[in-house]
Protein backbone atom coordinates (compact mmCIF):
# COMPACT_ATOMS: atom_id res chain seq x y z
CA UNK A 1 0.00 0.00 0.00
CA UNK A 2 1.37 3.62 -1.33
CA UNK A 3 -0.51 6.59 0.51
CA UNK A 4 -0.47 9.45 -1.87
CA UNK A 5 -1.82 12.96 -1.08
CA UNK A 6 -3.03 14.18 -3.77
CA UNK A 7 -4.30 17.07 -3.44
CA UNK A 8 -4.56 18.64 -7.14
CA UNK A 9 -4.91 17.43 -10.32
CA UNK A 10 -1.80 16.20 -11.34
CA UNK A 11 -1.66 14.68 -7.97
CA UNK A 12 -4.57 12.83 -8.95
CA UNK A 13 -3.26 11.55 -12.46
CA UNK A 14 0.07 10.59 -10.33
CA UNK A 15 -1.89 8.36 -8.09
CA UNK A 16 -3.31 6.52 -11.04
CA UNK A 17 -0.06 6.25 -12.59
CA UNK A 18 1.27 4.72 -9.05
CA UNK A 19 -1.81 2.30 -8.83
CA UNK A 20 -1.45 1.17 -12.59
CA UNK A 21 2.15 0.22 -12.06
CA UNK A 22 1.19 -2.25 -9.90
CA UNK A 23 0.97 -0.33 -5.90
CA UNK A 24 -1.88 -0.61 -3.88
CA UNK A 25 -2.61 3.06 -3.53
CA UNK A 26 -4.77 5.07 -0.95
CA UNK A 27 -4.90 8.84 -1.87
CA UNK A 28 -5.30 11.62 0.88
CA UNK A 29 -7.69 14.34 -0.45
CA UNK A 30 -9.93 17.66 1.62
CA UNK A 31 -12.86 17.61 -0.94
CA UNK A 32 -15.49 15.83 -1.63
CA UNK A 33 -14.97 16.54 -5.60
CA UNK A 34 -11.54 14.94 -5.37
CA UNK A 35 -12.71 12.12 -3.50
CA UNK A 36 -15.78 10.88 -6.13
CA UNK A 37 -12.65 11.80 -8.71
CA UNK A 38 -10.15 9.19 -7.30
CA UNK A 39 -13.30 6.84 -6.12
CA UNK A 40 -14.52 6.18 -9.93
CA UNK A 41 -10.92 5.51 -10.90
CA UNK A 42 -11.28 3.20 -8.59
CA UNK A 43 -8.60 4.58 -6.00
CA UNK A 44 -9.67 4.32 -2.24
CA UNK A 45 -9.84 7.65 -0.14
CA UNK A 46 -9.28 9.33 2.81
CA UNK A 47 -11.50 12.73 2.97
CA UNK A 48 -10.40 15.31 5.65
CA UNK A 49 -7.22 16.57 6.83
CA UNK A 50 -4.91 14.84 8.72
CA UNK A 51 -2.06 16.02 11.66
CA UNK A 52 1.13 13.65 11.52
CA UNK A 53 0.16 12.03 14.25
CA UNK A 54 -3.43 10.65 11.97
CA UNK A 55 -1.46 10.02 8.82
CA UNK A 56 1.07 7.54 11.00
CA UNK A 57 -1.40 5.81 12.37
CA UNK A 58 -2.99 5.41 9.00
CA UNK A 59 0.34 4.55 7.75
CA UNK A 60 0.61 1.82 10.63
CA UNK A 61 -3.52 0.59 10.10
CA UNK A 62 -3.07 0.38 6.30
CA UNK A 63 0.57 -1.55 6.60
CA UNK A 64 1.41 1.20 3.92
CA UNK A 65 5.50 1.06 2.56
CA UNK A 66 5.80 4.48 1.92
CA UNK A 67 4.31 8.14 1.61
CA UNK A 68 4.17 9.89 -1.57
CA UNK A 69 3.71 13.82 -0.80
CA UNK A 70 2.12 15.08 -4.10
CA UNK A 71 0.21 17.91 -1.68
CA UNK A 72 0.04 21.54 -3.59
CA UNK A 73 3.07 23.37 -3.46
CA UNK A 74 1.90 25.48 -0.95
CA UNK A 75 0.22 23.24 1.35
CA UNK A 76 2.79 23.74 3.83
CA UNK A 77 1.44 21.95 6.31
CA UNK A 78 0.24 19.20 4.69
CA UNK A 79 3.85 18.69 3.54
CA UNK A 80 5.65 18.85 7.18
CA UNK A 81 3.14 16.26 8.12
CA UNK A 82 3.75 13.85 6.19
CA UNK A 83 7.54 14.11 6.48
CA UNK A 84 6.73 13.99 10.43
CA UNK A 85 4.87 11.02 9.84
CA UNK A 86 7.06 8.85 7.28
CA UNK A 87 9.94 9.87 9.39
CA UNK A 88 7.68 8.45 12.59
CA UNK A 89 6.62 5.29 10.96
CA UNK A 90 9.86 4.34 9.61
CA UNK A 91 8.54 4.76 5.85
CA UNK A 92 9.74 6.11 3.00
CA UNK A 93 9.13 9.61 1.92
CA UNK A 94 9.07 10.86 -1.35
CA UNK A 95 8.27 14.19 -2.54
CA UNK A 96 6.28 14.88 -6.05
CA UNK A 97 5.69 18.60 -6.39
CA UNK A 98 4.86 20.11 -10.12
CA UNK A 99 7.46 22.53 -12.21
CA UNK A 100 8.23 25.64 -11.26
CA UNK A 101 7.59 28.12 -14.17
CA UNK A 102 10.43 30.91 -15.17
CA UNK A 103 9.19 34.53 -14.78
CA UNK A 104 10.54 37.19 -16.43
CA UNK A 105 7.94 39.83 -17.18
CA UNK A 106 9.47 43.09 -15.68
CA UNK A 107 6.12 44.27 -13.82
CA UNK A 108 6.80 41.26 -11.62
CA UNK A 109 7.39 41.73 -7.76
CA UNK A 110 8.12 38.59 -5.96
CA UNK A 111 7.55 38.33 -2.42
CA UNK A 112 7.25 35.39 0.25
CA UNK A 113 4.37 35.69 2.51
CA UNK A 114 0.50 36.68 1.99
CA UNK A 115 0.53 39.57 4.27
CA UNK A 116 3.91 41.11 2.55
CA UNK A 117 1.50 40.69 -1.04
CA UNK A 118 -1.85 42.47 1.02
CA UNK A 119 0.41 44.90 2.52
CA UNK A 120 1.74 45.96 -0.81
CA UNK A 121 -0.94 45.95 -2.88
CA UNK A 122 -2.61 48.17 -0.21
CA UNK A 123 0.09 50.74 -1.15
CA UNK A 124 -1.20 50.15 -4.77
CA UNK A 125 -4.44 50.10 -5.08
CA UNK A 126 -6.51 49.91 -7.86
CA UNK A 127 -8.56 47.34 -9.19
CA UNK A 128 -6.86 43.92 -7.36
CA UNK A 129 -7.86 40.45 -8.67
CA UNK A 130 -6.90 37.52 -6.04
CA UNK A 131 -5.94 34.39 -7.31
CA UNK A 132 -4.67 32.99 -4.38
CA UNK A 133 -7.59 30.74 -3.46
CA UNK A 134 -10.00 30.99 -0.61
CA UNK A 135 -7.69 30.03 2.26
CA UNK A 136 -5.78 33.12 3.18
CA UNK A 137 -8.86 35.16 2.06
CA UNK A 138 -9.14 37.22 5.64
CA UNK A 139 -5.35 38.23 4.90
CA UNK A 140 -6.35 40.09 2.13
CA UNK A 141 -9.44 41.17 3.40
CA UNK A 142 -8.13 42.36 6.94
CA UNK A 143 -5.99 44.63 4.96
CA UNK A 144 -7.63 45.67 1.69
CA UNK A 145 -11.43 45.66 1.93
CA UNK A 146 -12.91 49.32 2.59
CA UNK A 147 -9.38 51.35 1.80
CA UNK A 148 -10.26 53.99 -0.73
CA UNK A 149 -9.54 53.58 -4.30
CA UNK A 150 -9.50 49.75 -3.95
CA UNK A 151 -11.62 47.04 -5.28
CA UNK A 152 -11.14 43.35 -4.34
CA UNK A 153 -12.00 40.72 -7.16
CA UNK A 154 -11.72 37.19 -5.55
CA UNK A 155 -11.58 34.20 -7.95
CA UNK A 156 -11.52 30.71 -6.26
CA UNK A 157 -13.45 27.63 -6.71
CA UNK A 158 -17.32 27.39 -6.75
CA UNK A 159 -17.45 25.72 -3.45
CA UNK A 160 -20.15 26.62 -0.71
CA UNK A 161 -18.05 27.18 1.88
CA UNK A 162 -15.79 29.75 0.03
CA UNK A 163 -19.05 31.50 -0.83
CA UNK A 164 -19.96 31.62 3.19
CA UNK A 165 -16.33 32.69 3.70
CA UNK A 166 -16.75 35.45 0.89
CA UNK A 167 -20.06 36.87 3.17
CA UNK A 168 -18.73 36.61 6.07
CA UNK A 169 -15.47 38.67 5.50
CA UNK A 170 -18.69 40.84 3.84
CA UNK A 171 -17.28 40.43 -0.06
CA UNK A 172 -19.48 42.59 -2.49
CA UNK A 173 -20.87 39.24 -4.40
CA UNK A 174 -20.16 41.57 -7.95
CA UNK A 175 -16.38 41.30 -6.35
CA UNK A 176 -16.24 37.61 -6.43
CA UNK A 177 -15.62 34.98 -9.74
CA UNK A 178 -16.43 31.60 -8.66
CA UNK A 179 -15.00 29.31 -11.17
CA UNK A 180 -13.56 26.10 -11.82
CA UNK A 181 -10.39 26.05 -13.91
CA UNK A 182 -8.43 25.18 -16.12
CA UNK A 183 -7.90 29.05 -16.87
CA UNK A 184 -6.88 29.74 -20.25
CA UNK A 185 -4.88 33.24 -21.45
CA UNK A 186 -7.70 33.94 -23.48
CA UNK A 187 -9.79 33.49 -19.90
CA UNK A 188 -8.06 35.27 -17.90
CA UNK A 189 -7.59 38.26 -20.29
CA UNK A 190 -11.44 38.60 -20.74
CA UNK A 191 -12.15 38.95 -16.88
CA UNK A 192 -9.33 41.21 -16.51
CA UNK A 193 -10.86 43.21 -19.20
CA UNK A 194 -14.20 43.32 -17.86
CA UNK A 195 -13.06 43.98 -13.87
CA UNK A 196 -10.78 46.88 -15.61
CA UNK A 197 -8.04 44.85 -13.33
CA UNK A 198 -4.56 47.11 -12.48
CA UNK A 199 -2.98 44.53 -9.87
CA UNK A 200 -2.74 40.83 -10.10
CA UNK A 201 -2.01 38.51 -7.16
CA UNK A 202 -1.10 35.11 -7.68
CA UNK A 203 1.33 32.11 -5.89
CA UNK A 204 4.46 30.49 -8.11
CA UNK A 205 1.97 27.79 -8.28
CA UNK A 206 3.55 25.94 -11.24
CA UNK A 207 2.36 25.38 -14.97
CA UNK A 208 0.03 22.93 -14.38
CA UNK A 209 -1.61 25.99 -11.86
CA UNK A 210 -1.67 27.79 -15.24
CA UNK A 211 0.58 30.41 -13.40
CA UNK A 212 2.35 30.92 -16.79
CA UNK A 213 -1.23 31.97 -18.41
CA UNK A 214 -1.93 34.49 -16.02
CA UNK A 215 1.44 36.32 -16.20
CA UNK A 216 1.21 36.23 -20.27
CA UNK A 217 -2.33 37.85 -20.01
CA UNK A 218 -1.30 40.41 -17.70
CA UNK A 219 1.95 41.12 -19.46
CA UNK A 220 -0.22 41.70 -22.85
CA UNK A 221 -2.40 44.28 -20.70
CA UNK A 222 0.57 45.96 -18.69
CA UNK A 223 -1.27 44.87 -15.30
CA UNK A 224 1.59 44.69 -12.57
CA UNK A 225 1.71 41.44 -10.91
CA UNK A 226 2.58 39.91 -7.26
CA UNK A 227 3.80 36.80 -6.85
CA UNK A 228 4.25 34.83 -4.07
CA UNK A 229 6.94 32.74 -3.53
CA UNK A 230 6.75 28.73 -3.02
CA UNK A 231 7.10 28.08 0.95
CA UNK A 232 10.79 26.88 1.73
CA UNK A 233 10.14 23.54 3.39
CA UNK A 234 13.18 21.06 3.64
CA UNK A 235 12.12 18.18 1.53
CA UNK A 236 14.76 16.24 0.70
CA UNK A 237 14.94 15.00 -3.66
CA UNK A 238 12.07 16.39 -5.22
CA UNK A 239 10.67 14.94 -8.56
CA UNK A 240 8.78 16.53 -11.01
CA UNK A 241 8.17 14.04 -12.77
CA UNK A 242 5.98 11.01 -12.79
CA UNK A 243 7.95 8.48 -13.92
CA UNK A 244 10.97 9.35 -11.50
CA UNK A 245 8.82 9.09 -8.61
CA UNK A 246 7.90 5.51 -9.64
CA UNK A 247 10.85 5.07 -10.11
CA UNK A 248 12.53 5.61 -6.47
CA UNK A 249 9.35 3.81 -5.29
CA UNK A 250 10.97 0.60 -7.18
CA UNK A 251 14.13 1.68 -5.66
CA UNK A 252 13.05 2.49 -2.07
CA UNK A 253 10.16 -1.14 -2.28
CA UNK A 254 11.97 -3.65 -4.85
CA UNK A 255 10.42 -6.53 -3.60
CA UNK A 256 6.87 -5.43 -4.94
């Protein structure tokens, strides 16, 4: 048994990769969306979030040989976790996390923490669109919402409870884009058309997290960008790449 969280989409396709080379695989997901994905592949699941302390003793109730951390780049904690636990269970750990995309339009400021991006856009202004998903939300709003000269646009996933997040930080519901990606250029330059966007905030987030797409649509319209860094978490070898991950499985398990 390989436990995989898998968190995003390509996280997803990796699990199925890992189960059709021949690993009993049980993937690690926080939706219910991801779950029914991964179920009708015919992956098992584990909905909800787990500390280290959980994942080892799913680690120890499965028999599972190793942990495969395909989490979202920024799911910080998700990531220390499992490194906890493999490290506690005496399994394996291997680390999947997606490309990182080169940057080099000039209107690009890079910085490393949420409230450094709120803080500066607040010095900004403008018309800001948030693509940093519905998570750090109250960082943004706590420092944006109700300064003059600002408007908020907040894209993130039609979910319910980002929509009861978005009224309860009090969100204009004209200020918010509920959508389900994947976000094209062509996308992403129409709704920063019609929002008359001046600031973009995104996270290094990876080409598969169409990162690239955003920063080519807001180079063609001159809209300066933020971008937050990747969290620096000590993982050990990273892959990017499926088959290199199966591969140190074989390495790291030969006798399945």
């Amino acid at each position: 048994m390989i436990i995989v969280l898998a968190g995003t989409s390509d996280a997803r396709e990796l699990a199925l990769e890992i189960q059709q080379a021949g690993y009993r695989v049980m993937a690690t997901v926080v939706t219910e969306h991801a779950a029914e994905q991964l179920e009708s592949a015919g992956i098992s699941v584990h909905l909800g979030r787990l500390t280290a302390a959980q994942l080892t003793e799913l680690v120890y109730t499965k028999k599972a040989q190793a942990i495969v951390d395909a989490s979202h780049p920024f799911a910080e904690e998700a990531s220390k976790n499992a490194i906890k636990a493999a490290q506690d269970a005496n399994v394996p750990y291997i680390r999947y996390e997606r490309k990182s995309v080169l940057l080099a339009y000039e209107r690009v400021t890079f910085v490393d923490t949420y409230e450094e991006a709120a803080h500066l856009a607040a010095i900004k202004k403008g018309v800001i669109m948030l693509t940093t998903g519905s998570k750090t939300l109250p960082i943004f709003a706590d420092k944006l919402l109700g300064l003059p000269d600002v408007r908020v646009i907040a894209r993130m996933l039609p979910r319910k409870d980002n929509m009861e997040k978005c009224e309860k930080l009090q969100f204009p519901q004209e200020n918010i884009v509920a959508m389900q990606g994947p976000f094209t250029k062509e996308l992403d330059l129409a709704l920063f058309k019609h929002f008359g966007v001046t600031l973009l905030i995104t996270k290094e987030s990876g080409k598969v997290g169409f990162v690239d797409e955003k920063i080519s649509a807001a180079e063609e319209m001159g809209i300066e960008t933020i971008v937050i860094r990747r969290p620096s978490i000590q993982y050990g070898t990273v892959y990017s790449e499926f088959s290199d991950v199966l591969a140190a499985l074989k390495e790291s398990l030969p006798r399945l």
